[in-house]
C-alpha atoms as a PDB file:
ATOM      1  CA  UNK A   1     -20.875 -17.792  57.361  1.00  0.00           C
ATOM      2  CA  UNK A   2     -17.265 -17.181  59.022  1.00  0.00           C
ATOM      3  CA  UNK A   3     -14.570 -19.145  57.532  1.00  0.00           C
ATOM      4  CA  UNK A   4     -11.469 -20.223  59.481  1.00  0.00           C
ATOM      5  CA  UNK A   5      -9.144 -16.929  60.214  1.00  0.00           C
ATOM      6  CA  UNK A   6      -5.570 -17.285  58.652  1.00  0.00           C
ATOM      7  CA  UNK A   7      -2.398 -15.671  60.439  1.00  0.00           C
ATOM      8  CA  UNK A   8       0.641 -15.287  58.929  1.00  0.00           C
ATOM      9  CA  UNK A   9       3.278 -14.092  61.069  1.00  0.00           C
ATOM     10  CA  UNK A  10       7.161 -13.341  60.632  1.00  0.00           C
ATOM     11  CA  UNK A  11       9.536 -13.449  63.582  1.00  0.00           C
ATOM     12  CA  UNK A  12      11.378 -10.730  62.470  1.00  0.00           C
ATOM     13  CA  UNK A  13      10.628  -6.777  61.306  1.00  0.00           C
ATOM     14  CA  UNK A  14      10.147  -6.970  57.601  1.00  0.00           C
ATOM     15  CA  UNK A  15       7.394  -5.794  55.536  1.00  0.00           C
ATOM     16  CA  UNK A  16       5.331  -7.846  53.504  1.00  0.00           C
ATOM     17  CA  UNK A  17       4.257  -8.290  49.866  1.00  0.00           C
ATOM     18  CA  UNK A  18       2.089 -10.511  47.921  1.00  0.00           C
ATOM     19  CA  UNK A  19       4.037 -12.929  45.533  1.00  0.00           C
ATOM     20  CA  UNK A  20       2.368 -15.059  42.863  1.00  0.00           C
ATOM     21  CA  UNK A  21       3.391 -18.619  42.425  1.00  0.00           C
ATOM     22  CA  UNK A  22       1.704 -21.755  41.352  1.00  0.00           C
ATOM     23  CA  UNK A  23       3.370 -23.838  43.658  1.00  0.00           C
ATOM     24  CA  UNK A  24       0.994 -22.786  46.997  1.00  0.00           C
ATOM     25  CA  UNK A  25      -2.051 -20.910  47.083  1.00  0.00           C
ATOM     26  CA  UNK A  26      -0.732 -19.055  49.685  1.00  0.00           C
ATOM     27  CA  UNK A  27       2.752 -17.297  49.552  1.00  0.00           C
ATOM     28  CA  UNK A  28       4.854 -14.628  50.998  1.00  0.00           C
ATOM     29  CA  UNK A  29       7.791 -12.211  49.796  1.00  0.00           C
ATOM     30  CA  UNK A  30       9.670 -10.529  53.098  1.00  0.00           C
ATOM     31  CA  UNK A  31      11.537  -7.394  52.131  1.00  0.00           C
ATOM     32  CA  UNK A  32      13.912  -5.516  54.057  1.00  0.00           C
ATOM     33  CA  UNK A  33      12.820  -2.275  54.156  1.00  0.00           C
ATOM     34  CA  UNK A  34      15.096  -0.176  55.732  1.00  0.00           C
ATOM     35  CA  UNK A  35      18.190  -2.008  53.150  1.00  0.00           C
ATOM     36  CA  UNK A  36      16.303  -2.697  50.150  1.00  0.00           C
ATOM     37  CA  UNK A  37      16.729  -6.298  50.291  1.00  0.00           C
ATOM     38  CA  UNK A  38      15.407  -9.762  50.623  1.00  0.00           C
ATOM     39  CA  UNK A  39      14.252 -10.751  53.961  1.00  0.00           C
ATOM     40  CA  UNK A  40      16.221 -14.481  53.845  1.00  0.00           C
ATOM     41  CA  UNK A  41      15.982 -16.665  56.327  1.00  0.00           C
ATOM     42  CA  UNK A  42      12.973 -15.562  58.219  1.00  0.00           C
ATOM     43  CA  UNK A  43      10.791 -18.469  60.053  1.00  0.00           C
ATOM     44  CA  UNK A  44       7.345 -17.801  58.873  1.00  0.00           C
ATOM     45  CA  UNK A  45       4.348 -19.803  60.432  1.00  0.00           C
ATOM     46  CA  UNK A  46       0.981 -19.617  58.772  1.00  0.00           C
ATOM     47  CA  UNK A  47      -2.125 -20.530  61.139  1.00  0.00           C
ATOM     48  CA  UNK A  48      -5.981 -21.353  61.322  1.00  0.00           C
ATOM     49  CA  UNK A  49      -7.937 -20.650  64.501  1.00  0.00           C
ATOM     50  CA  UNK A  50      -7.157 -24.502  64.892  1.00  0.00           C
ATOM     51  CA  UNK A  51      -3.759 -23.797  65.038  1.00  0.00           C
ATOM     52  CA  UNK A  52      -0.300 -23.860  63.274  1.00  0.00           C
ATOM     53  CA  UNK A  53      -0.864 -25.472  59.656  1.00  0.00           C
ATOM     54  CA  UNK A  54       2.524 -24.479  57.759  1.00  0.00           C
ATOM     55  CA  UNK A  55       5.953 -23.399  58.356  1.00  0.00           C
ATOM     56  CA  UNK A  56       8.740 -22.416  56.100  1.00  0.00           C
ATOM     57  CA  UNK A  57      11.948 -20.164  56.069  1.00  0.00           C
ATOM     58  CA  UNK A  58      11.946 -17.713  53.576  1.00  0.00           C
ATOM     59  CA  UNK A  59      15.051 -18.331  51.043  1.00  0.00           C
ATOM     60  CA  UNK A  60      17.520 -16.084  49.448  1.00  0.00           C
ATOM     61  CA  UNK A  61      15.470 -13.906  47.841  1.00  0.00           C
ATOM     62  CA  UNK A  62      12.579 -13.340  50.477  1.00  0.00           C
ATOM     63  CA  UNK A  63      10.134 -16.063  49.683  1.00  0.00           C
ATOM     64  CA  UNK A  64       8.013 -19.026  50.795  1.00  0.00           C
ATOM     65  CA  UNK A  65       6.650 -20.285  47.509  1.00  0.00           C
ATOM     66  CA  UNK A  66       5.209 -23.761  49.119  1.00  0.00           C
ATOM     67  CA  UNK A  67       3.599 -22.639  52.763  1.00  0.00           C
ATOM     68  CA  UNK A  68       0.390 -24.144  52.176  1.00  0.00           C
ATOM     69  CA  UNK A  69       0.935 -28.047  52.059  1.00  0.00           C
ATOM     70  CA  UNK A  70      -0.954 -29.665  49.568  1.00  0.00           C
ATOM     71  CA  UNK A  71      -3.345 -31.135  52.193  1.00  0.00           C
ATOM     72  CA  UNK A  72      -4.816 -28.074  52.650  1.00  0.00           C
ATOM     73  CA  UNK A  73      -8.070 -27.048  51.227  1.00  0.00           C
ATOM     74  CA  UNK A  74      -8.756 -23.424  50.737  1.00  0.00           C
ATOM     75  CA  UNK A  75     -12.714 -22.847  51.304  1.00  0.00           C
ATOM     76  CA  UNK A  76     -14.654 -20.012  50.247  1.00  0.00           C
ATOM     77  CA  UNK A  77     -16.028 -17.955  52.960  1.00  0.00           C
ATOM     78  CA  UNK A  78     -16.571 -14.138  54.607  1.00  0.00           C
ATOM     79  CA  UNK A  79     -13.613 -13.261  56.471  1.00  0.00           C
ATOM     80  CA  UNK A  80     -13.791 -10.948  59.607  1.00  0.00           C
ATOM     81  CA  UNK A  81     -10.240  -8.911  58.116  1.00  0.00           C
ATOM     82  CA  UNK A  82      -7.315 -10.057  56.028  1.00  0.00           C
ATOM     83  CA  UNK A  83      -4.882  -9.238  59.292  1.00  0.00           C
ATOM     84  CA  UNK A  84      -6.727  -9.615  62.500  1.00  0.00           C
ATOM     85  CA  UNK A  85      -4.446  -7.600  64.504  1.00  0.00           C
ATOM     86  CA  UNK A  86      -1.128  -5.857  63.718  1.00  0.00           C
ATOM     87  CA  UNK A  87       1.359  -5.543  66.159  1.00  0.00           C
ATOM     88  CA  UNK A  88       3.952  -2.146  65.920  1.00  0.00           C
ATOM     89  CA  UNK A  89       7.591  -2.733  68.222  1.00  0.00           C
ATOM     90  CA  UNK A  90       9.484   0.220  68.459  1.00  0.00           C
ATOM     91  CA  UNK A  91      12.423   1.602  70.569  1.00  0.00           C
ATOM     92  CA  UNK A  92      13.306   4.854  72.331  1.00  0.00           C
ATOM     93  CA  UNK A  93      16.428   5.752  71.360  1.00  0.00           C
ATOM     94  CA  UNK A  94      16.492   9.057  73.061  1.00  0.00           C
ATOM     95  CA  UNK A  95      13.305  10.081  75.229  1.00  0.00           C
ATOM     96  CA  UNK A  96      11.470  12.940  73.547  1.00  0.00           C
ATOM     97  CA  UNK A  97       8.363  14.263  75.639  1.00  0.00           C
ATOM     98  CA  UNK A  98       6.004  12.684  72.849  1.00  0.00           C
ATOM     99  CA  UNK A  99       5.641   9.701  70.056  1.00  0.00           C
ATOM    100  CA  UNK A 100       3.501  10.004  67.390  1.00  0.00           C
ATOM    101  CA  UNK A 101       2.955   6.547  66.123  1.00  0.00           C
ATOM    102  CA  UNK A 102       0.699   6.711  63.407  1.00  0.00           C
ATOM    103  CA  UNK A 103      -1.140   3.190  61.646  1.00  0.00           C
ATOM    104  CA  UNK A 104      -2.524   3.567  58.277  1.00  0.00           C
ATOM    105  CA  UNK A 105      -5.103   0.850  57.331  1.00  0.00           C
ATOM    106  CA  UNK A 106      -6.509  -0.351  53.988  1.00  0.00           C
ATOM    107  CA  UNK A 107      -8.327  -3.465  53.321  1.00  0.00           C
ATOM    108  CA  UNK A 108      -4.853  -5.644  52.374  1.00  0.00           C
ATOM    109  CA  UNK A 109      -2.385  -3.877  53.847  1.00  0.00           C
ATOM    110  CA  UNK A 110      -0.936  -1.506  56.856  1.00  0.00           C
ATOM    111  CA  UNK A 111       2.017   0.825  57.877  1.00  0.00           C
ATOM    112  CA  UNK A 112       3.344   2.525  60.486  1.00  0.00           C
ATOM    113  CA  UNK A 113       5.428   5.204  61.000  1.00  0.00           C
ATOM    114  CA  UNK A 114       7.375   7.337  63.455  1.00  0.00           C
ATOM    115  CA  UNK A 115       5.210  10.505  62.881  1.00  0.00           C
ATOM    116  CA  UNK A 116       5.874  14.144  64.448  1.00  0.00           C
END
């Protein structure tokens, strides 16, 4: 049996790391990878297939401790992936006659790079 899918998404281009709290079973840490800092200040929205359930802005140092409002039962179930989709923007800077754009999976996480 299918559970409900979760999406987490971040309107900015941060990377993304599991943070423990006891405040929300469900939390987020944005980093700034290119500076090697917090990501504050980014909206984050957390949905069900339902629709939008949670949002938050991530404070000064990267997080959004309380996402999941108290309301909100987690329930046990078989989900179809941890992230459903990923999404990779990039930009041309100068036009080369080929992009390598490689996406390395795993079962909880993904990158992406500008390959050669």
């Amino acid at each position: 049996m299918k559970g409900p899918l979760a999406y987490l998404s971040a309107f900015a281009l941060y990377t993304f790391a599991a943070s423990v709290s006891a405040v929300s079973p469900i939390t987020t840490h944005v980093l700034d990878a290119k500076l090697g800092l917090p990501g504050s200040g980014v909206p984050i929205t957390l949905k069900v297939t339902a629709g939008v359930i949670a949002r938050c802005t991530t404070d000064a140092d990267g997080r959004c401790n309380s996402l999941l409002p108290d309301s909100y039962v987690l329930k046990r179930g078989v989900y179809t992936a941890f992230y459903p989709f990923a999404d990779i923007t990039f930009e041309i800077e100068t036009p080369a006659p080929h992009y390598h754009i490689p996406l390395n999976l795993a079962p909880y996480s993904f990158t992406t790079y500008r390959g050669s």
